[in-house]
ModelCIF file with pLDDT and N, C-alpha, C, O atoms, coordinates in Angstrom:
data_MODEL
#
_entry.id   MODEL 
#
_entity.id                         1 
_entity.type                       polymer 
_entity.pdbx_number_of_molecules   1 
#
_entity_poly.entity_id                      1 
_entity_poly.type                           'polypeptide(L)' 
_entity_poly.nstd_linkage                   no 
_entity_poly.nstd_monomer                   no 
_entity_poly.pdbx_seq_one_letter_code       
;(UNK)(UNK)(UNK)(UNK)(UNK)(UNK)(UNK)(UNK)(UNK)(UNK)(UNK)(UNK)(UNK)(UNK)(UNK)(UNK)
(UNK)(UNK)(UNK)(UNK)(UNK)(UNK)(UNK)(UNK)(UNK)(UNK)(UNK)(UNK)(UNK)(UNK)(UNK)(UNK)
(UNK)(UNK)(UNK)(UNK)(UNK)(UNK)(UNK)(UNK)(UNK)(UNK)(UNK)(UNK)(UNK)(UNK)(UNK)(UNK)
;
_entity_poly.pdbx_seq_one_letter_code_can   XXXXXXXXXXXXXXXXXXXXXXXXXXXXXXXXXXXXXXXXXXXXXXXX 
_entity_poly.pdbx_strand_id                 A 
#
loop_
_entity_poly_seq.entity_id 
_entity_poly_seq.num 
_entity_poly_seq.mon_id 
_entity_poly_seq.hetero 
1 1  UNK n 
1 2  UNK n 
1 3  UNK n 
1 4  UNK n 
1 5  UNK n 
1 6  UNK n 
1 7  UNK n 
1 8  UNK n 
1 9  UNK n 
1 10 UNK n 
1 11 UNK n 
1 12 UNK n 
1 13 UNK n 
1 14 UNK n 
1 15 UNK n 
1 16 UNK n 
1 17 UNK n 
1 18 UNK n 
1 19 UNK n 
1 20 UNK n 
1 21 UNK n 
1 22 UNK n 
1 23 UNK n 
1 24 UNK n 
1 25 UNK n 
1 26 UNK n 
1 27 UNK n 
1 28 UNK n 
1 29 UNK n 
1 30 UNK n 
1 31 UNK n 
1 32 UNK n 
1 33 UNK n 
1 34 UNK n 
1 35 UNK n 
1 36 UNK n 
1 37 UNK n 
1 38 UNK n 
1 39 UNK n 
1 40 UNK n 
1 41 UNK n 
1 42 UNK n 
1 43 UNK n 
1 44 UNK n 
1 45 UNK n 
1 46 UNK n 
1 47 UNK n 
1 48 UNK n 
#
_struct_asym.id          A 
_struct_asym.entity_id   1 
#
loop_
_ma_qa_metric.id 
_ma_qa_metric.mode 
_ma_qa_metric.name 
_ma_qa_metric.software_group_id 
_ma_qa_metric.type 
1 global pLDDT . pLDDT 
2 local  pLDDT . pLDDT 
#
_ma_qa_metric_global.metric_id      1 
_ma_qa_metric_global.metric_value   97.79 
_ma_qa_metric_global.model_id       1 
_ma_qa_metric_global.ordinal_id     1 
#
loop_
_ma_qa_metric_local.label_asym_id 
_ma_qa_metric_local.label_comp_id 
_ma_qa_metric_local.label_seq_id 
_ma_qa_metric_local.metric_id 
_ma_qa_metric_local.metric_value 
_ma_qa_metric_local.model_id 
_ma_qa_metric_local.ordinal_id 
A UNK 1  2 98.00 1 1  
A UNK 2  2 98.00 1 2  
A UNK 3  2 98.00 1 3  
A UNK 4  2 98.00 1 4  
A UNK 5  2 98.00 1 5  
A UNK 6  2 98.00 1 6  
A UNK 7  2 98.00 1 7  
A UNK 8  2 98.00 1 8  
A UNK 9  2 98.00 1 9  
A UNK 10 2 99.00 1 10 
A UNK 11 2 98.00 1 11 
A UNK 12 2 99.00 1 12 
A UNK 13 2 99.00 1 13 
A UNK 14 2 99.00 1 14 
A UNK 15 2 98.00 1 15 
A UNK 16 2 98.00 1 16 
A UNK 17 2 98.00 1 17 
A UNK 18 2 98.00 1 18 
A UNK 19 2 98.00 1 19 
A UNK 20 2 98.00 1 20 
A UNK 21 2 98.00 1 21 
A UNK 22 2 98.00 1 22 
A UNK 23 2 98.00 1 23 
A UNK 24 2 98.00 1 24 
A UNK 25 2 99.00 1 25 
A UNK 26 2 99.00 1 26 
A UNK 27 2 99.00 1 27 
A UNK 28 2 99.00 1 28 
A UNK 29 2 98.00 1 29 
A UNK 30 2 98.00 1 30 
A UNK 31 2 98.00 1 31 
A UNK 32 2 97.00 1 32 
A UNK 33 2 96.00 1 33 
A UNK 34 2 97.00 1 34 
A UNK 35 2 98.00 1 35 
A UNK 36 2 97.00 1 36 
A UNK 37 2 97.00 1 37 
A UNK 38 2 97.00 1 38 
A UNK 39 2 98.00 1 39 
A UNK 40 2 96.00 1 40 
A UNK 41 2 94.00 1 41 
A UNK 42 2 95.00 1 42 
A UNK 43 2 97.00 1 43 
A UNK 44 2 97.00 1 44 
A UNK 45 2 98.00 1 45 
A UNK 46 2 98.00 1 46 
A UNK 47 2 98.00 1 47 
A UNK 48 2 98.00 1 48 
#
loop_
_atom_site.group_PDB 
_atom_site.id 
_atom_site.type_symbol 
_atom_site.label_atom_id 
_atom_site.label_alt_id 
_atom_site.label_comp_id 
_atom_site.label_asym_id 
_atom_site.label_entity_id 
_atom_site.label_seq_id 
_atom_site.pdbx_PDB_ins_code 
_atom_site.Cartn_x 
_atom_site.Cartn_y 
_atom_site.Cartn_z 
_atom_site.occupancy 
_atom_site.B_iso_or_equiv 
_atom_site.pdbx_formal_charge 
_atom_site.auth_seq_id 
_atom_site.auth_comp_id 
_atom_site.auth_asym_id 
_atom_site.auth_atom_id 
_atom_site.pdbx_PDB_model_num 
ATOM 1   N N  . UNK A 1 1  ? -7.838  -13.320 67.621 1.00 98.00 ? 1  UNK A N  1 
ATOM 2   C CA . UNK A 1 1  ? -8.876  -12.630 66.852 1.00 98.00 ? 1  UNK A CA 1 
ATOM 3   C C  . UNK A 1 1  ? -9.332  -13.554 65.732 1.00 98.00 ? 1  UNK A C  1 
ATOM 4   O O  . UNK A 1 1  ? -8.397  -13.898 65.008 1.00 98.00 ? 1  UNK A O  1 
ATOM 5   N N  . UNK A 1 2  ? -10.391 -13.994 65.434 1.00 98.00 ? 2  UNK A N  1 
ATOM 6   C CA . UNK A 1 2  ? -11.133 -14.852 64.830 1.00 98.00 ? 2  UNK A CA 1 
ATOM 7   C C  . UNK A 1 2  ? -10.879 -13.905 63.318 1.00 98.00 ? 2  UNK A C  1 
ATOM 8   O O  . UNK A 1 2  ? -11.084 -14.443 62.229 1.00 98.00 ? 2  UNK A O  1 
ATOM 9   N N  . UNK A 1 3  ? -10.465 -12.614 63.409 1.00 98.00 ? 3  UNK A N  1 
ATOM 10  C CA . UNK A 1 3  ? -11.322 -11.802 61.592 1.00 98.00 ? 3  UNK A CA 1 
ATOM 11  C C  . UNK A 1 3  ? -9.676  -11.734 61.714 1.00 98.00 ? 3  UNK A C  1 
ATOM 12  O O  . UNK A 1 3  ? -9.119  -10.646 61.572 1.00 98.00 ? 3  UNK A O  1 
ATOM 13  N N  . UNK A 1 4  ? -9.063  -12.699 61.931 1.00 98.00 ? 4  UNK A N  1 
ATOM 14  C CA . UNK A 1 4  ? -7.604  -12.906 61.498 1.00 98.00 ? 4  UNK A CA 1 
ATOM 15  C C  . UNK A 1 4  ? -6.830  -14.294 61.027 1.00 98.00 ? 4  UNK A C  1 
ATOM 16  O O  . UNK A 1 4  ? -5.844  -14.940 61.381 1.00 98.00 ? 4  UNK A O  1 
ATOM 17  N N  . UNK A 1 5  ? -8.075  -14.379 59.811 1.00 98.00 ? 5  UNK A N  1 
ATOM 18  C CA . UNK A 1 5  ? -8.298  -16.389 59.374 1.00 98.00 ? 5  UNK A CA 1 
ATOM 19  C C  . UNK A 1 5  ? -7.287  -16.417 58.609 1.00 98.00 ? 5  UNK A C  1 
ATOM 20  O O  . UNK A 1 5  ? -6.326  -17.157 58.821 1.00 98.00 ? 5  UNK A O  1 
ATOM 21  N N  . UNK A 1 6  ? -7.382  -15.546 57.535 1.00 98.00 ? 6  UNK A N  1 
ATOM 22  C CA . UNK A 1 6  ? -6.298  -15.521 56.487 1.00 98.00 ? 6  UNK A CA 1 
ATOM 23  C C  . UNK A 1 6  ? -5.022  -15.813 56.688 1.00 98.00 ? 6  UNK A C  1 
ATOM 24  O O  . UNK A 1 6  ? -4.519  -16.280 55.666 1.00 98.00 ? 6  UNK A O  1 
ATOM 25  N N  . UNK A 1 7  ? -4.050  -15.704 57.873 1.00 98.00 ? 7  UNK A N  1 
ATOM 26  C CA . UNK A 1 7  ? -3.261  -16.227 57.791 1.00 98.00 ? 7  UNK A CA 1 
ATOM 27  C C  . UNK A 1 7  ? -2.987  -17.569 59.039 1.00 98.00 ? 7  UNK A C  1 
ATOM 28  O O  . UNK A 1 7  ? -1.966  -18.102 59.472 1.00 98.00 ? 7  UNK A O  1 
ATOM 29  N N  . UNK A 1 8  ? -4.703  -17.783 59.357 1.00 98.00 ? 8  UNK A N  1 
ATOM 30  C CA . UNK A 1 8  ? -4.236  -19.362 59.582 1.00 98.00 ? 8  UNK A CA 1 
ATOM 31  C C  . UNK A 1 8  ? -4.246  -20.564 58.204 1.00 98.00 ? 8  UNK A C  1 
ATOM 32  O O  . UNK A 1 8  ? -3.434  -21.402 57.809 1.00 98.00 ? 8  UNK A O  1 
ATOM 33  N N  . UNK A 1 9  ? -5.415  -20.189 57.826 1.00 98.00 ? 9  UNK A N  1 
ATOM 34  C CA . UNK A 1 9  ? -5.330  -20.946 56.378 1.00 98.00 ? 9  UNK A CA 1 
ATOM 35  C C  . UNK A 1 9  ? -4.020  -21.168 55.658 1.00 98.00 ? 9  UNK A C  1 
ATOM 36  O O  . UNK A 1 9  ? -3.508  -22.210 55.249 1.00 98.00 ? 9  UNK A O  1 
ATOM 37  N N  . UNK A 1 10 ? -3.573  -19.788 55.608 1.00 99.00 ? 10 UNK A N  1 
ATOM 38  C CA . UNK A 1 10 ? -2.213  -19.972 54.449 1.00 99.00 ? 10 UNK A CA 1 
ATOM 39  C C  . UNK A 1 10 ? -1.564  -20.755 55.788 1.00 99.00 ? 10 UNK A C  1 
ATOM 40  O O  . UNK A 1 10 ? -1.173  -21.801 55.269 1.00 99.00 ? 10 UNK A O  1 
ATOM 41  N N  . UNK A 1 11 ? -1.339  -20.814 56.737 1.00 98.00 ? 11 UNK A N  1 
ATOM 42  C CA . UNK A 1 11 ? -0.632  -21.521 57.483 1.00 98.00 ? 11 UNK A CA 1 
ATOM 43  C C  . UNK A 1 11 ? -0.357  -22.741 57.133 1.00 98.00 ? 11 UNK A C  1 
ATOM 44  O O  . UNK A 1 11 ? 0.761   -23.082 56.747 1.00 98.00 ? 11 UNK A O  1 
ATOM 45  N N  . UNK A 1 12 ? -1.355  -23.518 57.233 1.00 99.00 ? 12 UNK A N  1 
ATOM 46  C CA . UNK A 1 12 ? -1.589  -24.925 56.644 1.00 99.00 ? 12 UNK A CA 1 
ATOM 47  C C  . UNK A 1 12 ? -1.362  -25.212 55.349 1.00 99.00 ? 12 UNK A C  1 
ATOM 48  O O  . UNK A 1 12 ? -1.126  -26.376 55.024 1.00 99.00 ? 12 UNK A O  1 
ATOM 49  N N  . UNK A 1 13 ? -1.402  -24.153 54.384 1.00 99.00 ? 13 UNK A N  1 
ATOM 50  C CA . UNK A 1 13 ? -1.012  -24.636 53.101 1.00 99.00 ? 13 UNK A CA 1 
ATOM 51  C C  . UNK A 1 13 ? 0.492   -23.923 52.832 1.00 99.00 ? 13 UNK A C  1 
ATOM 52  O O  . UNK A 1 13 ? 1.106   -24.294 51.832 1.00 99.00 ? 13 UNK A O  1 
ATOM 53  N N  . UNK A 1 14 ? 0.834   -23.343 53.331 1.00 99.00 ? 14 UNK A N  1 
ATOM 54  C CA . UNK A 1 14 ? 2.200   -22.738 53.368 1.00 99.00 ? 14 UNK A CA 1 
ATOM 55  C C  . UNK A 1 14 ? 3.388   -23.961 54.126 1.00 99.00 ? 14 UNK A C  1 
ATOM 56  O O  . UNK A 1 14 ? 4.537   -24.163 53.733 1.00 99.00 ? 14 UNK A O  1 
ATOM 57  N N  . UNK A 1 15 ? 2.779   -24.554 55.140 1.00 98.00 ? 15 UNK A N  1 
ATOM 58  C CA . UNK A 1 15 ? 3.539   -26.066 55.724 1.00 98.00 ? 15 UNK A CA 1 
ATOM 59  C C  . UNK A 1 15 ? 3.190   -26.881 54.637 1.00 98.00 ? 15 UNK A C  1 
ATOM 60  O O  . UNK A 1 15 ? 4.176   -27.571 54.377 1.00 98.00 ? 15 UNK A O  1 
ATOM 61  N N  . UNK A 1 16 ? 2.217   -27.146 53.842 1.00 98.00 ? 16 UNK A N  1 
ATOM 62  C CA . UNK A 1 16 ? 1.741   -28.418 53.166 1.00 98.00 ? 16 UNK A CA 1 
ATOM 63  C C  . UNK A 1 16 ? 3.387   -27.627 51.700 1.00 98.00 ? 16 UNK A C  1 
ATOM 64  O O  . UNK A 1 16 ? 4.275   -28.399 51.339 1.00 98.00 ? 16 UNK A O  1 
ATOM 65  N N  . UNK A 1 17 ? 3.365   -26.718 51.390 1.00 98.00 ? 17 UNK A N  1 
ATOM 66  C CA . UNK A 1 17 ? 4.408   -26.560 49.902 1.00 98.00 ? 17 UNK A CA 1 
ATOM 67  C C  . UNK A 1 17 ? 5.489   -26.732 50.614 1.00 98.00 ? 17 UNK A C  1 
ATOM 68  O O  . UNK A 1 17 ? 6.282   -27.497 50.063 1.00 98.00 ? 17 UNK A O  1 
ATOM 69  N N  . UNK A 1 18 ? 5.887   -26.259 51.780 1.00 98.00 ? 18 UNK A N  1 
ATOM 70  C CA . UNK A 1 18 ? 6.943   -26.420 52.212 1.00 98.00 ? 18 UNK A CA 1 
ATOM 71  C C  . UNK A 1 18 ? 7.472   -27.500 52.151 1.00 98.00 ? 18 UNK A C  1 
ATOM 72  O O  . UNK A 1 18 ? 8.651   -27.543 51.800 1.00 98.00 ? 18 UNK A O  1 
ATOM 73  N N  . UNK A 1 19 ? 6.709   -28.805 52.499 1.00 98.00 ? 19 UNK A N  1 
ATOM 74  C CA . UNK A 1 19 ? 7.069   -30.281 52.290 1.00 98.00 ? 19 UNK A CA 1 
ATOM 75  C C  . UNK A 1 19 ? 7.468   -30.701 51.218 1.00 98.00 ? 19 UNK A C  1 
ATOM 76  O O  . UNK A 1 19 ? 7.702   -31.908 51.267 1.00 98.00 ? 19 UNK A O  1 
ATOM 77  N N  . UNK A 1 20 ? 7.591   -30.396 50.580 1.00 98.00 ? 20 UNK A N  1 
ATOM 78  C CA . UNK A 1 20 ? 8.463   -30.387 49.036 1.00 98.00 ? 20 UNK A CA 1 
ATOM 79  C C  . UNK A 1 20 ? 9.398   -29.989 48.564 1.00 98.00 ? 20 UNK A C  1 
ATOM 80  O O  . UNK A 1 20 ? 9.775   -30.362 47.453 1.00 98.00 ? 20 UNK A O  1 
ATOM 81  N N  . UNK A 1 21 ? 10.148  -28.951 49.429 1.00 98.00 ? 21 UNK A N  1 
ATOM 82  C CA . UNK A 1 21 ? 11.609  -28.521 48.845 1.00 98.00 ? 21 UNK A CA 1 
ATOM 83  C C  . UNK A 1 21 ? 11.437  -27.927 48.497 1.00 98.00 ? 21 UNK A C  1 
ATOM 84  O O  . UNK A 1 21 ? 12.588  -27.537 48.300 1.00 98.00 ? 21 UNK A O  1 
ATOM 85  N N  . UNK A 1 22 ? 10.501  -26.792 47.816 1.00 98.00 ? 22 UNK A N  1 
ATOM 86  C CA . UNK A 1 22 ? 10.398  -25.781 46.918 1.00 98.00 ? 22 UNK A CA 1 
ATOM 87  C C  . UNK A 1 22 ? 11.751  -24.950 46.596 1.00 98.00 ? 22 UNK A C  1 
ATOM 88  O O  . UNK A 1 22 ? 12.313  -24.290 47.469 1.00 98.00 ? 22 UNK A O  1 
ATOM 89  N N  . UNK A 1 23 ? 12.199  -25.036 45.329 1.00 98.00 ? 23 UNK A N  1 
ATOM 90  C CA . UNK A 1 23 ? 12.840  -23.752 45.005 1.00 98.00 ? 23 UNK A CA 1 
ATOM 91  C C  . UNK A 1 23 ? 12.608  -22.385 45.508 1.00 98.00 ? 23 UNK A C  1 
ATOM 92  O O  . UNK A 1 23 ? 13.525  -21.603 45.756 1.00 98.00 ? 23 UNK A O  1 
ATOM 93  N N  . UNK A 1 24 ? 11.367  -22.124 45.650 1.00 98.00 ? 24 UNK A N  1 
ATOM 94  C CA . UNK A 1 24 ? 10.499  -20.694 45.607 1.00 98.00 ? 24 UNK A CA 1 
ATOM 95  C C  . UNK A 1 24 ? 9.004   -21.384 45.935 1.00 98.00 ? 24 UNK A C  1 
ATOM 96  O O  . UNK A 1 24 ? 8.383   -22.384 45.574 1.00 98.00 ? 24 UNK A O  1 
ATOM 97  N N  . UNK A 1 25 ? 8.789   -20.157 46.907 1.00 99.00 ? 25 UNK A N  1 
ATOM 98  C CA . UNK A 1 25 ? 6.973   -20.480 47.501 1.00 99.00 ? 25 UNK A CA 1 
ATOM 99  C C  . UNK A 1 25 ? 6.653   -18.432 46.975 1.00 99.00 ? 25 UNK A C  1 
ATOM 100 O O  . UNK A 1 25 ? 7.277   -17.390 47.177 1.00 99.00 ? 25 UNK A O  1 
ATOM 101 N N  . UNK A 1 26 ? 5.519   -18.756 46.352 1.00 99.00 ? 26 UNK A N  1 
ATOM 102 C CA . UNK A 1 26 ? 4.908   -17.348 46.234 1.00 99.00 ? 26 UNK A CA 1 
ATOM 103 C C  . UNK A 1 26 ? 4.082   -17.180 47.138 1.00 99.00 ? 26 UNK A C  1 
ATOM 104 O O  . UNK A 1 26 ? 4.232   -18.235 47.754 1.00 99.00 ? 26 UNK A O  1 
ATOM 105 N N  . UNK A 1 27 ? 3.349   -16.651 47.651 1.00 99.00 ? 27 UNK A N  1 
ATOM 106 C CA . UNK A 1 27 ? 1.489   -16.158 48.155 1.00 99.00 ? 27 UNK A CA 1 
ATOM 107 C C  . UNK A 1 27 ? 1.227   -14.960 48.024 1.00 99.00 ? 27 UNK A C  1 
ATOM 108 O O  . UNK A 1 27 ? 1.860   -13.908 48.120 1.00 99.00 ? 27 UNK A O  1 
ATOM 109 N N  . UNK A 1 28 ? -0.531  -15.466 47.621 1.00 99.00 ? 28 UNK A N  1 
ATOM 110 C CA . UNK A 1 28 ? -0.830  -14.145 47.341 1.00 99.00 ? 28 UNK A CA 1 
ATOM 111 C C  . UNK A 1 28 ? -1.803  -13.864 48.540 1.00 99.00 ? 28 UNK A C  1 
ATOM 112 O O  . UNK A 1 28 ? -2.084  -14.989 48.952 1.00 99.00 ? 28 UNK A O  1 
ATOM 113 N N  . UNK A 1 29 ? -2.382  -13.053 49.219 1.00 98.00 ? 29 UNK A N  1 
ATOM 114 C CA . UNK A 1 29 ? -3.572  -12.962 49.799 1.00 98.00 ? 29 UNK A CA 1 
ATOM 115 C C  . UNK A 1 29 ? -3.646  -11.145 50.341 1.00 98.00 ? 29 UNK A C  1 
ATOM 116 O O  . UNK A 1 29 ? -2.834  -10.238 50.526 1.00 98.00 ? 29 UNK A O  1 
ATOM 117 N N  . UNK A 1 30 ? -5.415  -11.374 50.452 1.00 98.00 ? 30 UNK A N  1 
ATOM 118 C CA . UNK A 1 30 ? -5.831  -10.195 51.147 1.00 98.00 ? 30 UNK A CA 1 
ATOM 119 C C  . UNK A 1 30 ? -5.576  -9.828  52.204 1.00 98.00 ? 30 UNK A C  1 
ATOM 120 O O  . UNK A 1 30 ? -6.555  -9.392  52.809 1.00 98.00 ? 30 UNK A O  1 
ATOM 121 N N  . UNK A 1 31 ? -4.617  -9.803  52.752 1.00 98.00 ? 31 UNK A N  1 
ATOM 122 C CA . UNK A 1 31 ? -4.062  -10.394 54.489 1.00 98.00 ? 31 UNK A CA 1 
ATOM 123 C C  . UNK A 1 31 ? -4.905  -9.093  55.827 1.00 98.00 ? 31 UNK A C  1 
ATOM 124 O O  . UNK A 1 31 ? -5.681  -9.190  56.777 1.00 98.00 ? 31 UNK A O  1 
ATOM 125 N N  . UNK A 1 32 ? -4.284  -8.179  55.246 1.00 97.00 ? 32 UNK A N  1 
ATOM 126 C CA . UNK A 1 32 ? -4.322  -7.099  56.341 1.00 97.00 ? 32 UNK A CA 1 
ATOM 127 C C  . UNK A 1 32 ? -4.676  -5.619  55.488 1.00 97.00 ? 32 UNK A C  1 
ATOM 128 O O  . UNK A 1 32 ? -4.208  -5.254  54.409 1.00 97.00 ? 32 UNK A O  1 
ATOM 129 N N  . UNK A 1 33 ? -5.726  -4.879  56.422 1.00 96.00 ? 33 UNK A N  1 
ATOM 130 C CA . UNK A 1 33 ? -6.000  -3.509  56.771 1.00 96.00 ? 33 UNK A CA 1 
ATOM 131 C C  . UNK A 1 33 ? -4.909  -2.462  56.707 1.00 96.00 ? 33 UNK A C  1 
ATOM 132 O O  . UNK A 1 33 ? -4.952  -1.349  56.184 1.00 96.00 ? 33 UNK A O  1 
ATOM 133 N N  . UNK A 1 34 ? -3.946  -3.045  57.338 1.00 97.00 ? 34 UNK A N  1 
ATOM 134 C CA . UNK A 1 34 ? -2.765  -2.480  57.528 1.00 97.00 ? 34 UNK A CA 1 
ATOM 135 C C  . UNK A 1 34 ? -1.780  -2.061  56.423 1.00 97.00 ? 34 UNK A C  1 
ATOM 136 O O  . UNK A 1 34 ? -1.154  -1.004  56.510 1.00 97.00 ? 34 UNK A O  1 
ATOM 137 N N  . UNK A 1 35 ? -1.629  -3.045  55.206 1.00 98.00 ? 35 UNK A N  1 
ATOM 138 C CA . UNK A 1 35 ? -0.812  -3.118  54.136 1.00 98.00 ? 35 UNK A CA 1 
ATOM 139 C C  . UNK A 1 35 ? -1.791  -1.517  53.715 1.00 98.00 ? 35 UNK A C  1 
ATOM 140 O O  . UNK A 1 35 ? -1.177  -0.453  53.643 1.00 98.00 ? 35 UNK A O  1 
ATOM 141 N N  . UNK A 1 36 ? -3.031  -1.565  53.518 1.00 97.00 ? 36 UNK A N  1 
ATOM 142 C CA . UNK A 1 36 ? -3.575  -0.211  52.480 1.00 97.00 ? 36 UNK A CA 1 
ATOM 143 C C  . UNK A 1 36 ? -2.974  0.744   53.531 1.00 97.00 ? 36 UNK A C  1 
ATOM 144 O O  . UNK A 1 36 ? -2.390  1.779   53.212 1.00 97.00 ? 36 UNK A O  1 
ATOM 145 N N  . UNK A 1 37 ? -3.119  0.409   54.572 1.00 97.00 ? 37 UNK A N  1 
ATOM 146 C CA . UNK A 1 37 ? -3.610  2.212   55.405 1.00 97.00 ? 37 UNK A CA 1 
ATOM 147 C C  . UNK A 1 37 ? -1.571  2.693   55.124 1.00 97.00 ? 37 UNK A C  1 
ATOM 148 O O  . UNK A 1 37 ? -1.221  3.872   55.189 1.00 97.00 ? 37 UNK A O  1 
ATOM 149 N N  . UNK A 1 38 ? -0.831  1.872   54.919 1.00 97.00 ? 38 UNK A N  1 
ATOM 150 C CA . UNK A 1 38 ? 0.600   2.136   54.547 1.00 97.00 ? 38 UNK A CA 1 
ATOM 151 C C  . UNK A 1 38 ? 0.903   2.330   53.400 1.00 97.00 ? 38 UNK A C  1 
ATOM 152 O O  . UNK A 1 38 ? 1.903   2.968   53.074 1.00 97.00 ? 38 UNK A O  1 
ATOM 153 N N  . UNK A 1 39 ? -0.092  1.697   52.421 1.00 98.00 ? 39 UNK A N  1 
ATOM 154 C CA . UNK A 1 39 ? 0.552   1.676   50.920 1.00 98.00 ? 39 UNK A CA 1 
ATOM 155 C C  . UNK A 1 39 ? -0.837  2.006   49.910 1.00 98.00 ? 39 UNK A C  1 
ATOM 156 O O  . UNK A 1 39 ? -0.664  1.936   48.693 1.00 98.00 ? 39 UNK A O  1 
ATOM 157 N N  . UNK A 1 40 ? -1.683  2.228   50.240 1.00 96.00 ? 40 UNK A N  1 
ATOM 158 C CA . UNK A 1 40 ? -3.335  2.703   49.499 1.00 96.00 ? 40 UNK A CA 1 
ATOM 159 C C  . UNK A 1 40 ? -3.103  1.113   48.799 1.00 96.00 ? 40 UNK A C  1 
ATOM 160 O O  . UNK A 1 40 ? -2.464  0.103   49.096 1.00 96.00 ? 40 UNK A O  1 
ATOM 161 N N  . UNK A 1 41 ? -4.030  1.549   47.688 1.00 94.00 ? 41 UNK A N  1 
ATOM 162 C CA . UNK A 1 41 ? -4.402  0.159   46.847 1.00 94.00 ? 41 UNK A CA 1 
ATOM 163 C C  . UNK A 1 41 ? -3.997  -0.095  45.816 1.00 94.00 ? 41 UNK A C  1 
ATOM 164 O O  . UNK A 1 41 ? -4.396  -1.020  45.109 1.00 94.00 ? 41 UNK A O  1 
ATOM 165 N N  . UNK A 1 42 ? -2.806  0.984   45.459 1.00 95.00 ? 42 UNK A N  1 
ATOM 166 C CA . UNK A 1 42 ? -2.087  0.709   43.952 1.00 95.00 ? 42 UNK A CA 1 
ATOM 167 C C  . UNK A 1 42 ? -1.263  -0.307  44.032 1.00 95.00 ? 42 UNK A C  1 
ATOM 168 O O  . UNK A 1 42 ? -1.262  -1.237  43.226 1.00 95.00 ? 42 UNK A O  1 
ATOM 169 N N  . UNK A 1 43 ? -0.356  -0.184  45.198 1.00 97.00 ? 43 UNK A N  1 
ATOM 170 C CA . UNK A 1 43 ? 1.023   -0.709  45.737 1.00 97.00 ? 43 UNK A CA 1 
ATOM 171 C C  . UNK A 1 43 ? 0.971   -2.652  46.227 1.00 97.00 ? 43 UNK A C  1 
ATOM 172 O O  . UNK A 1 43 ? 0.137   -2.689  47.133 1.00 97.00 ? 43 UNK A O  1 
ATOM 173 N N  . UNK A 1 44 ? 1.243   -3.405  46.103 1.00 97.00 ? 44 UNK A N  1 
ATOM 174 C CA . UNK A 1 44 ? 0.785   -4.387  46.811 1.00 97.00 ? 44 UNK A CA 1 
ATOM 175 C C  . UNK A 1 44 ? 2.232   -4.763  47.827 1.00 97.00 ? 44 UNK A C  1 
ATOM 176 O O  . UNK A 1 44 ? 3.290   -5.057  47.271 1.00 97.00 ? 44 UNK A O  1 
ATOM 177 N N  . UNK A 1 45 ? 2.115   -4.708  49.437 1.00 98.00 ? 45 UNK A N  1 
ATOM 178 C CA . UNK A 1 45 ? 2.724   -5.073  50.334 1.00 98.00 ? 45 UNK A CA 1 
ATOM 179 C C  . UNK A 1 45 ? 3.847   -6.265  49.804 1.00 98.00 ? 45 UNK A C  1 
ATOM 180 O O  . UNK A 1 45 ? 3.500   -7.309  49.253 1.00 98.00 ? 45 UNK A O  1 
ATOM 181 N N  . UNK A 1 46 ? 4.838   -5.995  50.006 1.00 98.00 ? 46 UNK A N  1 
ATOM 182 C CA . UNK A 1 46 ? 5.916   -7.384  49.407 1.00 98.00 ? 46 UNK A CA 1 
ATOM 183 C C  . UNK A 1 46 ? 6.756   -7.671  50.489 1.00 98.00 ? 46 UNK A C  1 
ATOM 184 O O  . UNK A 1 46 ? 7.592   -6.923  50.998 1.00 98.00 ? 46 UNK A O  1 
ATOM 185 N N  . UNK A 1 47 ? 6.483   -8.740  50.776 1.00 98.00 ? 47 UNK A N  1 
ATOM 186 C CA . UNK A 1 47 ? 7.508   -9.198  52.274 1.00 98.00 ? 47 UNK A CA 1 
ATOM 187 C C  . UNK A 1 47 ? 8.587   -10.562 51.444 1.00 98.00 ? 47 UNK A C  1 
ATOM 188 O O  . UNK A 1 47 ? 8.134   -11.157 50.466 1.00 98.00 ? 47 UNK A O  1 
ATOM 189 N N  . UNK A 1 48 ? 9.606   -10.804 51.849 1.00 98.00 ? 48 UNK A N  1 
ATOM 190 C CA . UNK A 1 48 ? 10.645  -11.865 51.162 1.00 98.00 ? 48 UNK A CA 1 
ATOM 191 C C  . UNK A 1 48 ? 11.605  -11.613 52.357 1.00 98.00 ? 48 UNK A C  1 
ATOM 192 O O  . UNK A 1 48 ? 12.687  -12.198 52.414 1.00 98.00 ? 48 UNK A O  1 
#
C-alpha cells in the first residue's frame, strides 16, 4: 500500500540512528488510523 510511506521513511532513518549505538532511539510519527480508532486523540500509541 503506497498511503503506508510513513513507516518506510522512518525505516531508513531508524537504520541510519541505529548505526551509532544509540543508548535510546525515540520516534515520533503520525503512523496509523488505527492508533486513534483504539485510543481517540488524547492518548498517543506507545510501543517499546
Amino acid at each position: 500500500n503506497t498511503d503506508a510511506e510513513g513507516r518506510l521513511v522512518l525505516g531508513d532513518a531508524l537504520q541510519r540512528a541505529s548505526e551509532e549505538g544509540p543508548a535510546l532511539i525515540l520516534d515520533f510519527a503520525t503512523l496509523t488510523g488505527a492508533a486513534r480508532v483504539a485510543l481517540g486523540p488524547d492518548y498517543p500509541a506507545l510501543m517499546a
